[in-house]
Protein backbone atom coordinates (compact mmCIF):
# COMPACT_ATOMS: atom_id res chain seq x y z
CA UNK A 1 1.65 19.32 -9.25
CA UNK A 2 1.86 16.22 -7.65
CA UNK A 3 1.43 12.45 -8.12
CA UNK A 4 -0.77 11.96 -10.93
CA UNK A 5 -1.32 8.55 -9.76
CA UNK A 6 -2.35 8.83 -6.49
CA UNK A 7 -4.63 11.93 -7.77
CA UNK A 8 -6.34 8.94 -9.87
CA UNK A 9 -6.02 6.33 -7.35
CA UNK A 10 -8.07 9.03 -4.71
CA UNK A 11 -10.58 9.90 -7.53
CA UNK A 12 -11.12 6.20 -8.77
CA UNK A 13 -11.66 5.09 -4.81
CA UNK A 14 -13.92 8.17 -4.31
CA UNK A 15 -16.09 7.65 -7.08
CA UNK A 16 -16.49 3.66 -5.59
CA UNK A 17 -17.27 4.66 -2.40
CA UNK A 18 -19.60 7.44 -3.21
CA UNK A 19 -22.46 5.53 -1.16
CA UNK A 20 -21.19 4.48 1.18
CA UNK A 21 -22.28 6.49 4.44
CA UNK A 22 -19.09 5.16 6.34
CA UNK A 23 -16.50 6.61 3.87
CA UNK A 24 -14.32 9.51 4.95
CA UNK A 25 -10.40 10.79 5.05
CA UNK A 26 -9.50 7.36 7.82
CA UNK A 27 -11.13 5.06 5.27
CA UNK A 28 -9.77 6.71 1.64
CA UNK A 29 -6.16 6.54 3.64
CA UNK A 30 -6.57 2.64 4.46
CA UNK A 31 -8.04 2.03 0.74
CA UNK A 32 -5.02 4.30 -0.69
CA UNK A 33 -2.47 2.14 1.88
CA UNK A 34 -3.93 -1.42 0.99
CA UNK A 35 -3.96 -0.55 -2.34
CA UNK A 36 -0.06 0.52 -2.82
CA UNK A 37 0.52 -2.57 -0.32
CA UNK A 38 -1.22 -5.34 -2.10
CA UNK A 39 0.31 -4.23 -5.38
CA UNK A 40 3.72 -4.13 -3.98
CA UNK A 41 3.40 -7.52 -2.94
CA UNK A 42 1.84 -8.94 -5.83
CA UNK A 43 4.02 -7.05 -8.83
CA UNK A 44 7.01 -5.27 -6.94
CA UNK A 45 6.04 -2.01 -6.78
CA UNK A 46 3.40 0.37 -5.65
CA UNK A 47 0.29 2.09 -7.52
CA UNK A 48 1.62 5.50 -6.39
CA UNK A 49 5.17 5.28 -4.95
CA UNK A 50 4.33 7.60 -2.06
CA UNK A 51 5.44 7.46 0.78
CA UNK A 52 3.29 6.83 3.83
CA UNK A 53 3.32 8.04 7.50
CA UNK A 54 2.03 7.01 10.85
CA UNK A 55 -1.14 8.48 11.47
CA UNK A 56 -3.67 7.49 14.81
CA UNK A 57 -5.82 5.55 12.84
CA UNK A 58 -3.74 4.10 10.64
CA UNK A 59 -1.41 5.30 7.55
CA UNK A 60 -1.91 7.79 5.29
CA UNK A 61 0.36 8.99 2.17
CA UNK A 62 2.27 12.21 3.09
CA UNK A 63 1.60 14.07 0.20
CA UNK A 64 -2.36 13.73 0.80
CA UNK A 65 -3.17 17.17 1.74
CA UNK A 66 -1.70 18.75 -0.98
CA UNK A 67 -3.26 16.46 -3.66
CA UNK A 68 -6.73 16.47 -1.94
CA UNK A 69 -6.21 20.29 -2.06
CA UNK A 70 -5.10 20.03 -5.75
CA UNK A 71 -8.36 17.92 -6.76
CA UNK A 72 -10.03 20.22 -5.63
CA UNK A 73 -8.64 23.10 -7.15
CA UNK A 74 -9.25 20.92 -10.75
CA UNK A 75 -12.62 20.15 -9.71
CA UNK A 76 -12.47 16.12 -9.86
CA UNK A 77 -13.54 15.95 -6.32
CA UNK A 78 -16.12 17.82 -3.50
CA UNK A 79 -15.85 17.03 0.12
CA UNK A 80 -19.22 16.12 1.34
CA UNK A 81 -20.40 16.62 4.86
CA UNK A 82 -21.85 13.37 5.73
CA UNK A 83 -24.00 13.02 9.17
């Protein structure tokens, strides 16, 4: 179900950002976003191909809660409460 690239792209981000204290749904969206951006511009085509959507913060991919939901149903990632 799903992109399997983007489930990589959130895993391979996730695992990076495991320390960081400041890392959270807003920043994972921006890293996912940048990420499909900068590629586009550099080779011509995005990581993922999803689309995105206006969120307050910033973009996020549309498909997001469904893959989040999907990781976590495989077990590749937790959610962590972070204070």
């Amino acid at each position: 179900m799903g992109n399997d690239k983007l489930k990589e792209l959130i895993v391979y981000i996730a695992s990076k950002s495991d320390c960081d204290k400041r890392f959270g749904r807003t920043k994972l969206n921006k890293l996912l976003f940048y990420s499909d951006f900068e590629c586009y511009v550099k080779f011509g085509s995005p990581i993922t191909g999803e689309e995105y959507f206006k969120l307050e913060h910033g973009p996020a991919p549309r498909r997001l809660l469904p893959t989040l939901i999907a990781l976590k149903d495989e077990k590749a990632v937790d959610e962590v409460e972070r204070a």
